[in-house]
Protein backbone atom coordinates (compact mmCIF):
# COMPACT_ATOMS: atom_id res chain seq x y z
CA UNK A 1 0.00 0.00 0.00
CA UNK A 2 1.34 3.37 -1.14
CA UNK A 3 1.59 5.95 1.46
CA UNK A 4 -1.55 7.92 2.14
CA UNK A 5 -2.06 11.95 0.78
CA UNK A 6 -3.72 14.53 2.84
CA UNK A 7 -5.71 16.78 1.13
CA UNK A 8 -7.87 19.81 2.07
CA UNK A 9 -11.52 19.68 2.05
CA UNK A 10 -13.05 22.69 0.45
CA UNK A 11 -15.89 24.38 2.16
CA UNK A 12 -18.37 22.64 -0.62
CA UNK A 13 -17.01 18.99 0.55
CA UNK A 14 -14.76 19.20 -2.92
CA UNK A 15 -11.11 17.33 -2.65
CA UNK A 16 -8.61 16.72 -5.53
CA UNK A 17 -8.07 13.29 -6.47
CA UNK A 18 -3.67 13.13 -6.25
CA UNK A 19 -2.87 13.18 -10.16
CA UNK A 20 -0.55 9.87 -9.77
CA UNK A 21 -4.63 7.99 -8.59
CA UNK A 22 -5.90 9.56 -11.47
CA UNK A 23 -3.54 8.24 -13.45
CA UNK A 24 -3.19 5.39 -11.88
CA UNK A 25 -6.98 4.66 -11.96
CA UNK A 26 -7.40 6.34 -15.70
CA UNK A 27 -9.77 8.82 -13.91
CA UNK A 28 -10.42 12.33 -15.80
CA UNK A 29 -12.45 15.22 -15.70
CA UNK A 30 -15.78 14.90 -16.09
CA UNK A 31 -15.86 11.08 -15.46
CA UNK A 32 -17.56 9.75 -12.63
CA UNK A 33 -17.00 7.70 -9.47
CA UNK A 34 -18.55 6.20 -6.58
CA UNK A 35 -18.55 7.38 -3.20
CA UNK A 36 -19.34 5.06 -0.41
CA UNK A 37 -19.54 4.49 2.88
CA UNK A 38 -17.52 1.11 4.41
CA UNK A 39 -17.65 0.91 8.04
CA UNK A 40 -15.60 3.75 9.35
CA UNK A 41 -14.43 4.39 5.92
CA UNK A 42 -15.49 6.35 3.03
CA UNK A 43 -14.49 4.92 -0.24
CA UNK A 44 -14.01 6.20 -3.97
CA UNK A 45 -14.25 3.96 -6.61
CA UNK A 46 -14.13 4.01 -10.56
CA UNK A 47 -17.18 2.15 -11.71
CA UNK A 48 -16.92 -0.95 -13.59
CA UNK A 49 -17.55 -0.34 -17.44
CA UNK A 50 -19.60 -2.66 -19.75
CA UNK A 51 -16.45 -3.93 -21.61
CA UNK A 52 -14.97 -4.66 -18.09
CA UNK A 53 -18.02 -6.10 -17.12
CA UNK A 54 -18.37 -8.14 -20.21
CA UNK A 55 -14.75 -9.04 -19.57
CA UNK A 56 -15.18 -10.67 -16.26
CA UNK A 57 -18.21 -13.02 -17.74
CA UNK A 58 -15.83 -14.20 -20.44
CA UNK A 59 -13.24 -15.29 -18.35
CA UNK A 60 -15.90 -16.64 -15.96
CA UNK A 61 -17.39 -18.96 -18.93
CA UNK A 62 -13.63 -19.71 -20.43
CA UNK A 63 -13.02 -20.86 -16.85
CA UNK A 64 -16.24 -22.90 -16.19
CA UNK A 65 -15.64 -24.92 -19.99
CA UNK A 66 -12.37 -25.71 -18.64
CA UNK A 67 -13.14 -27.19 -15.23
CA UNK A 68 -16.04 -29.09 -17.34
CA UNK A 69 -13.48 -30.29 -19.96
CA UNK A 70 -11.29 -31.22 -16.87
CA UNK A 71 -14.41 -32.96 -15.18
CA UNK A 72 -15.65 -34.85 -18.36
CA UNK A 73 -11.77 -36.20 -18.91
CA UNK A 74 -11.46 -37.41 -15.11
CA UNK A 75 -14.54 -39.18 -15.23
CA UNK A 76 -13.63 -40.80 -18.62
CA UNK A 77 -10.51 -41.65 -16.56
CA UNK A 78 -11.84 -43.18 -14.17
CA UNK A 79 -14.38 -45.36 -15.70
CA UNK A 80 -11.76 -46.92 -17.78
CA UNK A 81 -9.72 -47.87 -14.38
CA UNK A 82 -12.73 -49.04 -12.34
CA UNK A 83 -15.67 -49.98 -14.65
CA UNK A 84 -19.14 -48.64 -14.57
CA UNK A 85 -20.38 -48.12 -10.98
CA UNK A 86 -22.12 -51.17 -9.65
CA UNK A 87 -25.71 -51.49 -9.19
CA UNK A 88 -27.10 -50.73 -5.74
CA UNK A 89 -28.75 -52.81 -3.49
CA UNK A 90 -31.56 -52.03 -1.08
């Protein structure tokens, strides 16, 4: 964590974002951002864009088709070692 920046609230409740967040969080003028309360904290955060949205589903769906590939290989695996299940008795 990068040390912390004091800044001066102005009498409207305006701060100024440090230029190396704004940068570092490809914030400009004009864009917006979420304030919110957490616990004792208040938090600013860049919201999430469609395309970063959209993003985060792709890799979700790349990732779920490859634990099913992975799933759908072990259980060919095994069946080949140890044979169909066996019937149940009750």
């Amino acid at each position: 964590m990068v040390d912390a920046e004091k800044r001066k609230v102005g009498d409207r409740g305006q701060i100024t974002l440090p230029k190396r967040l704004r940068d570092a969080f490809d914030i400009h003028g004009g864009d917006e951002v979420t304030v919110r309360e957490d616990g004792d904290k208040i938090v600013i955060e860049k919201p999430t864009s469609r395309e970063e949205f959209a993003e985060g589903y792709r890799r979700r769906a790349d990732r779920h088709r490859e634990l099913a590939d992975e799933t759908a290989t072990l259980s060919r695996e095994a069946n080949d070692l140890l044979g169909d299940a066996p019937e149940w008795e009750e």
